[in-house]
C-alpha atoms as a PDB file:
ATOM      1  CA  UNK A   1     -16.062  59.957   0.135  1.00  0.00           C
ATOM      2  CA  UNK A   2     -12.193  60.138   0.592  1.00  0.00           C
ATOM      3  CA  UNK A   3      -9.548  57.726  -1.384  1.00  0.00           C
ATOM      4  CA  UNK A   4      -9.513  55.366   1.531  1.00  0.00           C
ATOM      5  CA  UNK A   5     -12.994  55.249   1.825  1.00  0.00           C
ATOM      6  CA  UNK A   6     -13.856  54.539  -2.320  1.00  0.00           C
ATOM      7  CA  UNK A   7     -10.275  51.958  -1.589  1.00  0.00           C
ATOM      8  CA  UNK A   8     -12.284  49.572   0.801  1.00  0.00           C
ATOM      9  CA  UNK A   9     -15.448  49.660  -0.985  1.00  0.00           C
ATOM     10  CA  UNK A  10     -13.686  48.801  -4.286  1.00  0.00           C
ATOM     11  CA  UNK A  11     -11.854  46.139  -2.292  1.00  0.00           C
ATOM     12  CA  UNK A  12     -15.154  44.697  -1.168  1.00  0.00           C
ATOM     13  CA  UNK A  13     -16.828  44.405  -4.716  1.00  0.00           C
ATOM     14  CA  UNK A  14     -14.062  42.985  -6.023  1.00  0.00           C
ATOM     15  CA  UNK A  15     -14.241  40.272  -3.485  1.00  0.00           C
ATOM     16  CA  UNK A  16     -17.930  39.715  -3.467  1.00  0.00           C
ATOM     17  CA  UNK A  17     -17.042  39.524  -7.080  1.00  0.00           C
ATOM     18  CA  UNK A  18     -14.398  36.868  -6.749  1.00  0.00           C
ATOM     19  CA  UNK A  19     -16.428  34.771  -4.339  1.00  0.00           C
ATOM     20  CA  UNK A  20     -19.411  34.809  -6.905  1.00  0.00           C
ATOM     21  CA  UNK A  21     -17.072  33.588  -9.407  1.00  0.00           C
ATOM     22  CA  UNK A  22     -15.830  30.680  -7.404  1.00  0.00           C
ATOM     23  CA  UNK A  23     -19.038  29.788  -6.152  1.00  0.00           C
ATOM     24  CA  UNK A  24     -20.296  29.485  -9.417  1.00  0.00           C
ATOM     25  CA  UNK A  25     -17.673  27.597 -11.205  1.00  0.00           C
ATOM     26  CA  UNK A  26     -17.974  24.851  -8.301  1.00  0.00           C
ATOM     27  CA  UNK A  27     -21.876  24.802  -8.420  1.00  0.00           C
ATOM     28  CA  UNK A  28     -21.206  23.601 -12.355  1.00  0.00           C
ATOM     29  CA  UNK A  29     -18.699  21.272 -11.577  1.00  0.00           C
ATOM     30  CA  UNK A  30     -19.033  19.235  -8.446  1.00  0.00           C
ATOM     31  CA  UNK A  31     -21.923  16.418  -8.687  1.00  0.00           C
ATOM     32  CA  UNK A  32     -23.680  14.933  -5.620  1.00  0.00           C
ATOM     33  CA  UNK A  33     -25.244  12.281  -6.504  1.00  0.00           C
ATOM     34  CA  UNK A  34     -27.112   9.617  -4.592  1.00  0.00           C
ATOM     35  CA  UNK A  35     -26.337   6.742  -6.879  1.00  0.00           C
ATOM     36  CA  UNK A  36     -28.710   3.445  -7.975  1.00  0.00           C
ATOM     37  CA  UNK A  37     -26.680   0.571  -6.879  1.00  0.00           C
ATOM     38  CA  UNK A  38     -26.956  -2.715  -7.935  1.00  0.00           C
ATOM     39  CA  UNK A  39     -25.807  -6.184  -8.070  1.00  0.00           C
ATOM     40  CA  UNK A  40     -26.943  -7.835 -11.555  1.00  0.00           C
ATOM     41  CA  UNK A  41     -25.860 -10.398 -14.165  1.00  0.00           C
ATOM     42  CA  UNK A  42     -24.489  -9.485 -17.360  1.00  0.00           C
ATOM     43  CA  UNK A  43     -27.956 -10.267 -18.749  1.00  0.00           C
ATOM     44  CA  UNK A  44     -30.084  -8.304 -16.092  1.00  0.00           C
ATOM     45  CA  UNK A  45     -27.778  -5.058 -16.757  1.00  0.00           C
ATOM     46  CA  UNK A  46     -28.391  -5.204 -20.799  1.00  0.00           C
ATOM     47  CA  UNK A  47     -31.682  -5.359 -19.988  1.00  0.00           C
ATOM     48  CA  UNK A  48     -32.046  -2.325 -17.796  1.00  0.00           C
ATOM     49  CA  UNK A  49     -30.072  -0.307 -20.540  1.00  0.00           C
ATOM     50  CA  UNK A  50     -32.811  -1.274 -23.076  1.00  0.00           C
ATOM     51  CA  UNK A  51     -35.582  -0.142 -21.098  1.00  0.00           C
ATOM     52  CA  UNK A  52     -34.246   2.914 -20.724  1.00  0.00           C
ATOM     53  CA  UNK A  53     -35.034   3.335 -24.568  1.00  0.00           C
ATOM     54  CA  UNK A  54     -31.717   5.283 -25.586  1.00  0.00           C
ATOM     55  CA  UNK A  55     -28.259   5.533 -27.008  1.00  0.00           C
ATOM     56  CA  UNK A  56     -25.441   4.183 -24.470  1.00  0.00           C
ATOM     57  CA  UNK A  57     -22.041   5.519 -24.889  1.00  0.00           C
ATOM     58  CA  UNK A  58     -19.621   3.922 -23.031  1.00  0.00           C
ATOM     59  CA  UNK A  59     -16.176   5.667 -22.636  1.00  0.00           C
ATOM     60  CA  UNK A  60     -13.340   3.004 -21.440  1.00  0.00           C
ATOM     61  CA  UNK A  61     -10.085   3.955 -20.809  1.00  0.00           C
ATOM     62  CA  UNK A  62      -7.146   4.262 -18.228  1.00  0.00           C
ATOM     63  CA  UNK A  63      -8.286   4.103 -14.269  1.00  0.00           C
ATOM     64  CA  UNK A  64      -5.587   3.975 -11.615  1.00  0.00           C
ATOM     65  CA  UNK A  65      -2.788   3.926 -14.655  1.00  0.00           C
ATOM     66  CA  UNK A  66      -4.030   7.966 -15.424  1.00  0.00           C
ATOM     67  CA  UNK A  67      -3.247   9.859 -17.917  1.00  0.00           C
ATOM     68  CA  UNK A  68       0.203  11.792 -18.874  1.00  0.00           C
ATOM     69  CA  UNK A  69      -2.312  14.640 -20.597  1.00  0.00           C
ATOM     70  CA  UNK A  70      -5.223  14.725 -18.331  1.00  0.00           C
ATOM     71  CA  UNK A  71      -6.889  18.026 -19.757  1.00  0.00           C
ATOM     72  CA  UNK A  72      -5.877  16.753 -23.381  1.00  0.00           C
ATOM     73  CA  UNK A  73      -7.985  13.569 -22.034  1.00  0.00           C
ATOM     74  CA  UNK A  74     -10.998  15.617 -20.755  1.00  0.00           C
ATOM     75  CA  UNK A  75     -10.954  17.616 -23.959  1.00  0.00           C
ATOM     76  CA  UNK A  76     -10.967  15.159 -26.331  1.00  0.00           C
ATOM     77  CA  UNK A  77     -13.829  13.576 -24.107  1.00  0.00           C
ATOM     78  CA  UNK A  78     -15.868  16.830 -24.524  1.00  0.00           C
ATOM     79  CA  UNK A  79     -15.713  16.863 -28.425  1.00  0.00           C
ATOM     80  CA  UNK A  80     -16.985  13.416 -28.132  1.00  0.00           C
ATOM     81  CA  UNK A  81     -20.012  14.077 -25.602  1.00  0.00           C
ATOM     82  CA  UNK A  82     -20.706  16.661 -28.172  1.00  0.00           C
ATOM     83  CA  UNK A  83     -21.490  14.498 -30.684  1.00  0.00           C
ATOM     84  CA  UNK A  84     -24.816  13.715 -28.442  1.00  0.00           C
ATOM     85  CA  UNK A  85     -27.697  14.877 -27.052  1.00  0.00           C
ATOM     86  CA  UNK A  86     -28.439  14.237 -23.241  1.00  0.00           C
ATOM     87  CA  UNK A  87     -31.879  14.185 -24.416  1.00  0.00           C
ATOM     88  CA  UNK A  88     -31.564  10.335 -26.235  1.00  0.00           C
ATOM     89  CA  UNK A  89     -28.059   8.925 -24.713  1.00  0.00           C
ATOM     90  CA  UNK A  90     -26.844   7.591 -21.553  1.00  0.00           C
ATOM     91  CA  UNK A  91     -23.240   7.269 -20.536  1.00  0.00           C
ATOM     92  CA  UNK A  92     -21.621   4.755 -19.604  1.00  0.00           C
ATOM     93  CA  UNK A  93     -17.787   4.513 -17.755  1.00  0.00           C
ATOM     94  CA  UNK A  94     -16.658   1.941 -15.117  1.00  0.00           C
ATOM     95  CA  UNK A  95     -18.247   3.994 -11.871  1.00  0.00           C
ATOM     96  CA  UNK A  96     -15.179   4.927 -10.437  1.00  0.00           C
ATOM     97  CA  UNK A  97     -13.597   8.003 -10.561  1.00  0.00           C
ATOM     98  CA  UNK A  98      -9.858   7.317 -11.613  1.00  0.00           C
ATOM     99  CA  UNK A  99      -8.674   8.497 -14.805  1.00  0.00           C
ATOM    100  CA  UNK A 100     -10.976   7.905 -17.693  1.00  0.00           C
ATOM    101  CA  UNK A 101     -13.686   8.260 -14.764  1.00  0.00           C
ATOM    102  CA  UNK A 102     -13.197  12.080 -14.708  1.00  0.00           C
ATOM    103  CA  UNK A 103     -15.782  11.991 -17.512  1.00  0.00           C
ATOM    104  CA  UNK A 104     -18.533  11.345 -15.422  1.00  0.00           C
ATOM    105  CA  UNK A 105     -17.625  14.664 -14.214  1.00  0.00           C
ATOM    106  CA  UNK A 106     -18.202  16.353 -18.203  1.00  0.00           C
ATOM    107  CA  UNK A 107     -21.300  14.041 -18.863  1.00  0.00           C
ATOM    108  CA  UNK A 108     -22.763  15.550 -15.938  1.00  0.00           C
ATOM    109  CA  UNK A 109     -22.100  19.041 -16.570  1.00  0.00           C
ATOM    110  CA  UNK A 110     -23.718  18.776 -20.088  1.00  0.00           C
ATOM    111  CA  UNK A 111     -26.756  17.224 -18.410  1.00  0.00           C
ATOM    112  CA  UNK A 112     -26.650  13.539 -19.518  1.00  0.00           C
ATOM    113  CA  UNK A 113     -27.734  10.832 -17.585  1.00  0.00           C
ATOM    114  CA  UNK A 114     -24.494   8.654 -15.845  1.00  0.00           C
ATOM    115  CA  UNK A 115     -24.181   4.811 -15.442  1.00  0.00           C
ATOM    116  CA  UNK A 116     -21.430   2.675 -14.436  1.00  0.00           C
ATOM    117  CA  UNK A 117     -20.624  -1.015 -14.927  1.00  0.00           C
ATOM    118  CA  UNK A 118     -17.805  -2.279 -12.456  1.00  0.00           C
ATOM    119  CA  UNK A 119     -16.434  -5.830 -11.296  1.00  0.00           C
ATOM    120  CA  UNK A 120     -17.313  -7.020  -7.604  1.00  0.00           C
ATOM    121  CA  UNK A 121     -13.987  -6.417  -6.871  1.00  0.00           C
ATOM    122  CA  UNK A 122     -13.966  -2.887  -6.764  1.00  0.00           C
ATOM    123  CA  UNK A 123     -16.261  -3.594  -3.488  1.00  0.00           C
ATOM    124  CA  UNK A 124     -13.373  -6.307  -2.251  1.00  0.00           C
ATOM    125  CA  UNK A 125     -11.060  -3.488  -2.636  1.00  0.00           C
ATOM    126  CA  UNK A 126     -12.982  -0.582  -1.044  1.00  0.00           C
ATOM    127  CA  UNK A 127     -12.630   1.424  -4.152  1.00  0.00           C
ATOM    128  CA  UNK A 128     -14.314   4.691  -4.716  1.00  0.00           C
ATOM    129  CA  UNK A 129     -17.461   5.399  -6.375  1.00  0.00           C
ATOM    130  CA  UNK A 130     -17.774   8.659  -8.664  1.00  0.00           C
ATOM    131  CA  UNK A 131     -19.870  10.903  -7.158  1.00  0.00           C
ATOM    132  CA  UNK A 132     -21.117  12.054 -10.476  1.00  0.00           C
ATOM    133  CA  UNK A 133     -22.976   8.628 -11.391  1.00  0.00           C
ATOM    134  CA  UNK A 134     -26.609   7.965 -11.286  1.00  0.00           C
ATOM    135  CA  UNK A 135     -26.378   4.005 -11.394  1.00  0.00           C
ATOM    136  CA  UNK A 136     -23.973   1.814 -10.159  1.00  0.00           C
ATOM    137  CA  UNK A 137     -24.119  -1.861 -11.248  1.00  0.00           C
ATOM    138  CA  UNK A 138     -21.972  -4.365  -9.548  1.00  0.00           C
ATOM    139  CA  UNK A 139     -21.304  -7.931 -11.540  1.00  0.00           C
ATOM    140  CA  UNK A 140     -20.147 -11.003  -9.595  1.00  0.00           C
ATOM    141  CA  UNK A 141     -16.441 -11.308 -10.878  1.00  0.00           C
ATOM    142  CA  UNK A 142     -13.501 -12.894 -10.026  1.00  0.00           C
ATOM    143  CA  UNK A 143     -11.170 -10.141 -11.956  1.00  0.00           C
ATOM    144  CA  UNK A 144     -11.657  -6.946 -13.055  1.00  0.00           C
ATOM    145  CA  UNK A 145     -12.272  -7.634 -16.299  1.00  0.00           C
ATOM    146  CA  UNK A 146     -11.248  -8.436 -20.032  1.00  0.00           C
ATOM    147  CA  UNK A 147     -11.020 -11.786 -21.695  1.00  0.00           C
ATOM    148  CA  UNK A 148     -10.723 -14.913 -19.777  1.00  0.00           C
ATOM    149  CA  UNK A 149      -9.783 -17.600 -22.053  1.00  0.00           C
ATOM    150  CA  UNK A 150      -7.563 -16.348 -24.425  1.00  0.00           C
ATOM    151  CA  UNK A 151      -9.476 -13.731 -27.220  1.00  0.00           C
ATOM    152  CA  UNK A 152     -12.630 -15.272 -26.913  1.00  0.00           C
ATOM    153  CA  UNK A 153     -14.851 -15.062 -23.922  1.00  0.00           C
ATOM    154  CA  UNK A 154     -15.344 -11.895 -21.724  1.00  0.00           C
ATOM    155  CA  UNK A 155     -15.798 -12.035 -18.199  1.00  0.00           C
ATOM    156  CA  UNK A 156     -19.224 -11.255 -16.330  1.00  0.00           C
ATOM    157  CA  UNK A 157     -18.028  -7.279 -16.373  1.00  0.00           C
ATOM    158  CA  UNK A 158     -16.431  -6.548 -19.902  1.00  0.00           C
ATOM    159  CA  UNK A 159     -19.552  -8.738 -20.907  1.00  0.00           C
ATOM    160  CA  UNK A 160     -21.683  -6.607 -19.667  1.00  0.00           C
ATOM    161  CA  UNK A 161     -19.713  -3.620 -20.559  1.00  0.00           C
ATOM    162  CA  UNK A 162     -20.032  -4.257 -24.536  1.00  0.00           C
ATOM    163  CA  UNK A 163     -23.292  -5.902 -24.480  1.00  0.00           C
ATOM    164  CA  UNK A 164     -25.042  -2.954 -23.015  1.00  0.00           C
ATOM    165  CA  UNK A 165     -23.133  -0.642 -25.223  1.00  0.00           C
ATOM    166  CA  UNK A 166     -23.950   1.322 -28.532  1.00  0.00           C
ATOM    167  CA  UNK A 167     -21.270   3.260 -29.145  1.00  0.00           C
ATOM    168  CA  UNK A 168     -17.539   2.502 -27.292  1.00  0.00           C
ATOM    169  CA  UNK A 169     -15.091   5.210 -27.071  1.00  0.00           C
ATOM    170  CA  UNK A 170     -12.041   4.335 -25.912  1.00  0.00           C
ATOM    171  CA  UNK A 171      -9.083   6.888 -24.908  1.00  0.00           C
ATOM    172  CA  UNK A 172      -6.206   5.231 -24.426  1.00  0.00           C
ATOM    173  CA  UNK A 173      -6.786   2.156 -22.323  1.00  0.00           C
ATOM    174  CA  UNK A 174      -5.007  -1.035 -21.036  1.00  0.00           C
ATOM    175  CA  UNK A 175      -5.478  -4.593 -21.306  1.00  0.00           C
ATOM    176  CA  UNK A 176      -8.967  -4.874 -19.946  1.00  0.00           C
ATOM    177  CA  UNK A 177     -10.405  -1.914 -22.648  1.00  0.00           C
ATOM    178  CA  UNK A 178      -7.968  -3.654 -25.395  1.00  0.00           C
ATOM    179  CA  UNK A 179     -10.442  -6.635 -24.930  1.00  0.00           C
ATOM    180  CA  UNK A 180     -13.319  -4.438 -24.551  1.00  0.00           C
ATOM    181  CA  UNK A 181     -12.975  -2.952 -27.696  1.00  0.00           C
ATOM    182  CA  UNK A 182     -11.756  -6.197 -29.636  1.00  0.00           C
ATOM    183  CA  UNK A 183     -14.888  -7.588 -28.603  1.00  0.00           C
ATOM    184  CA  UNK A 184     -17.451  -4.543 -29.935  1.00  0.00           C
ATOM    185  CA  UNK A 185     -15.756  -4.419 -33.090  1.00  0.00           C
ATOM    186  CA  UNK A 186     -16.365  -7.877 -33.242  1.00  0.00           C
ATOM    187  CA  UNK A 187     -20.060  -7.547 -32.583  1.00  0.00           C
ATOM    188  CA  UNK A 188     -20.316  -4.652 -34.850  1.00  0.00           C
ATOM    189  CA  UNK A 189     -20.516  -1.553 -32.180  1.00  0.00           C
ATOM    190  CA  UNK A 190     -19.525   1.791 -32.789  1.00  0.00           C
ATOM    191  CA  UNK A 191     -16.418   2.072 -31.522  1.00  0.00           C
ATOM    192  CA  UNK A 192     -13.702   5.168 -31.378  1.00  0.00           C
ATOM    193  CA  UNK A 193     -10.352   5.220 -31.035  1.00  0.00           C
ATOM    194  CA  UNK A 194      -8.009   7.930 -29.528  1.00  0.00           C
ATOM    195  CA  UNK A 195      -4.300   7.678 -28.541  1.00  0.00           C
ATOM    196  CA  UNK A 196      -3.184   8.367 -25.495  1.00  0.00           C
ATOM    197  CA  UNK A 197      -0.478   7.858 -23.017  1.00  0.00           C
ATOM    198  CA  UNK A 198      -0.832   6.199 -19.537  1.00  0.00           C
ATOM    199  CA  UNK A 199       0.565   8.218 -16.825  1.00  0.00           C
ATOM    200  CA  UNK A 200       4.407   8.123 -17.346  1.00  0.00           C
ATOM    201  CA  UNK A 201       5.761   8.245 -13.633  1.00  0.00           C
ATOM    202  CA  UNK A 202       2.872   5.652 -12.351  1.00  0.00           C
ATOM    203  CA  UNK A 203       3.836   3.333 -14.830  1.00  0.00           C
ATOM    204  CA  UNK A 204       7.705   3.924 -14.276  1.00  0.00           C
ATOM    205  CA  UNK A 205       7.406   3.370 -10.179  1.00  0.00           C
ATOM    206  CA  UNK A 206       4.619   0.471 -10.880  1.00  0.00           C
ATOM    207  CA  UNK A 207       7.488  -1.358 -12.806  1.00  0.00           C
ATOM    208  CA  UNK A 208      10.210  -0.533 -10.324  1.00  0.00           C
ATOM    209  CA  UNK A 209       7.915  -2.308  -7.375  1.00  0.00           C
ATOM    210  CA  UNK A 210       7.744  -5.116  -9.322  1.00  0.00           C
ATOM    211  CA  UNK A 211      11.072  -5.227 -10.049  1.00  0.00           C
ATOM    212  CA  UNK A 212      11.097  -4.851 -14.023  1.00  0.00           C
ATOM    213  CA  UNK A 213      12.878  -2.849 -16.756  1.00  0.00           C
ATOM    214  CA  UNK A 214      11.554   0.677 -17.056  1.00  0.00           C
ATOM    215  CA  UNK A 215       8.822   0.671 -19.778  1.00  0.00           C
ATOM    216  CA  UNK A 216       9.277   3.080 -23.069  1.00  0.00           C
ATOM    217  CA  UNK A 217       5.872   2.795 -24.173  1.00  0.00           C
ATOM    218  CA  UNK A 218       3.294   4.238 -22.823  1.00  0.00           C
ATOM    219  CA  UNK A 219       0.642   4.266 -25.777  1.00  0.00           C
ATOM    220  CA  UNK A 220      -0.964   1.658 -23.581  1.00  0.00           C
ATOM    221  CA  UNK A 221      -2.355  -2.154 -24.586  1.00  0.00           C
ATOM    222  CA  UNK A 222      -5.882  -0.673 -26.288  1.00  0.00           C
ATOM    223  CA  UNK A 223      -3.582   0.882 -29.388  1.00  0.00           C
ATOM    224  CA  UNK A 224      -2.243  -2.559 -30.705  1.00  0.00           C
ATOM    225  CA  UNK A 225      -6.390  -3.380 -31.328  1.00  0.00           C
ATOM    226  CA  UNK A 226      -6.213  -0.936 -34.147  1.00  0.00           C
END
């Protein structure tokens, strides 16, 4: 065999190599999953978490505000999955995608079963599912959640958030996991805090549109509950 010759069959192991590689690190990260839906009350989703006989974690954090540190995000998400065993926990996120919704994406990897608990007007508002959640449960709500009246009562979605919740692990977060979390600590839930910036630019243009002063803090409304 000449230098060309051994040159093109090198060539062509090394890309057979390179393929395998690729093919392989997208076979253990995409998900296709053909999701559960449902529509339920707050009551009817608590339930079906119950019968399922094991931990729920619930991770809450930024959606469409993102994160500044996405791969600090996802690895500070991983050392918490770790903590479980797919075996004995569900978890738990808001079923779409966005931000803190890139976890669905680790659960899944590590082999845990995925649920997601999201307002009605994620539907109104055509917004994407995760493809890496098993069940979907919709809850008839006229926001998209957090408190309602003041500090005291949920809506249908948060309510159904912390009630079918064991353990809440927030990174980060806005208004809506602020009152999440205020709430499980108030019915005695696990609950886990980690700081973490929103998205700095998405938060600098969002306040731009709507015509206000540049924010400076990005630590996000879920800090100031601890």
């Amino acid at each position: 065999m000449n230098r060309e010759s051994a040159a093109r069959g090198w060539q062509r192991v090394m890309s057979a190599c390179v393929l395998t590689a690729v093919l392989s690190v997208g076979t253990a990260t995409a998900c296709d999953v053909a999701p559960v839906i449902r529509y339920a009350e707050p009551a009817a989703v608590k339930a079906f978490f119950e019968r399922q006989g094991k931990r729920v974690v619930t991770f809450v954090g930024y959606s469409g505000a993102g994160y500044e540190n996405r791969p600090a995000m996802l690895d500070e998400a991983g050392r918490m999955l770790d903590r479980w065993s797919p075996t004995d926990t569900i978890v738990n996120i808001g079923a779409t995608p966005d931000g803190i919704g890139a976890v669905y994406d680790l659960a899944k990897q590590r082999g845990f079963t995925t649920a997601g608990i999201v307002s009605t007007q994620a539907k109104r508002y055509a917004a994407e599912i995760s493809p890496c959640v098993d069940y979907v449960f919709y809850v008839e709500d006229d926001s998209w959640g957090g408190f309602v009246d003041g500090d005291t009562t949920l809506s249908p979605t948060s309510t159904a958030m912390v009630d079918a919740s064991d353990v809440m692990v927030a990174i980060g977060g806005g208004a809506v996991a602020r009152d999440e979390l205020i709430a499980a600590k108030r019915a005695h839930k696990t609950v886990h805090f980690i700081a973490a910036d929103m998205h700095h630019a998405k938060a600098i243009e969002k306040a731009q549109k709507k015509g206000l002063d540049e924010p400076t803090d990005f630590s996000g409304a879920a800090a100031s509950a601890f």
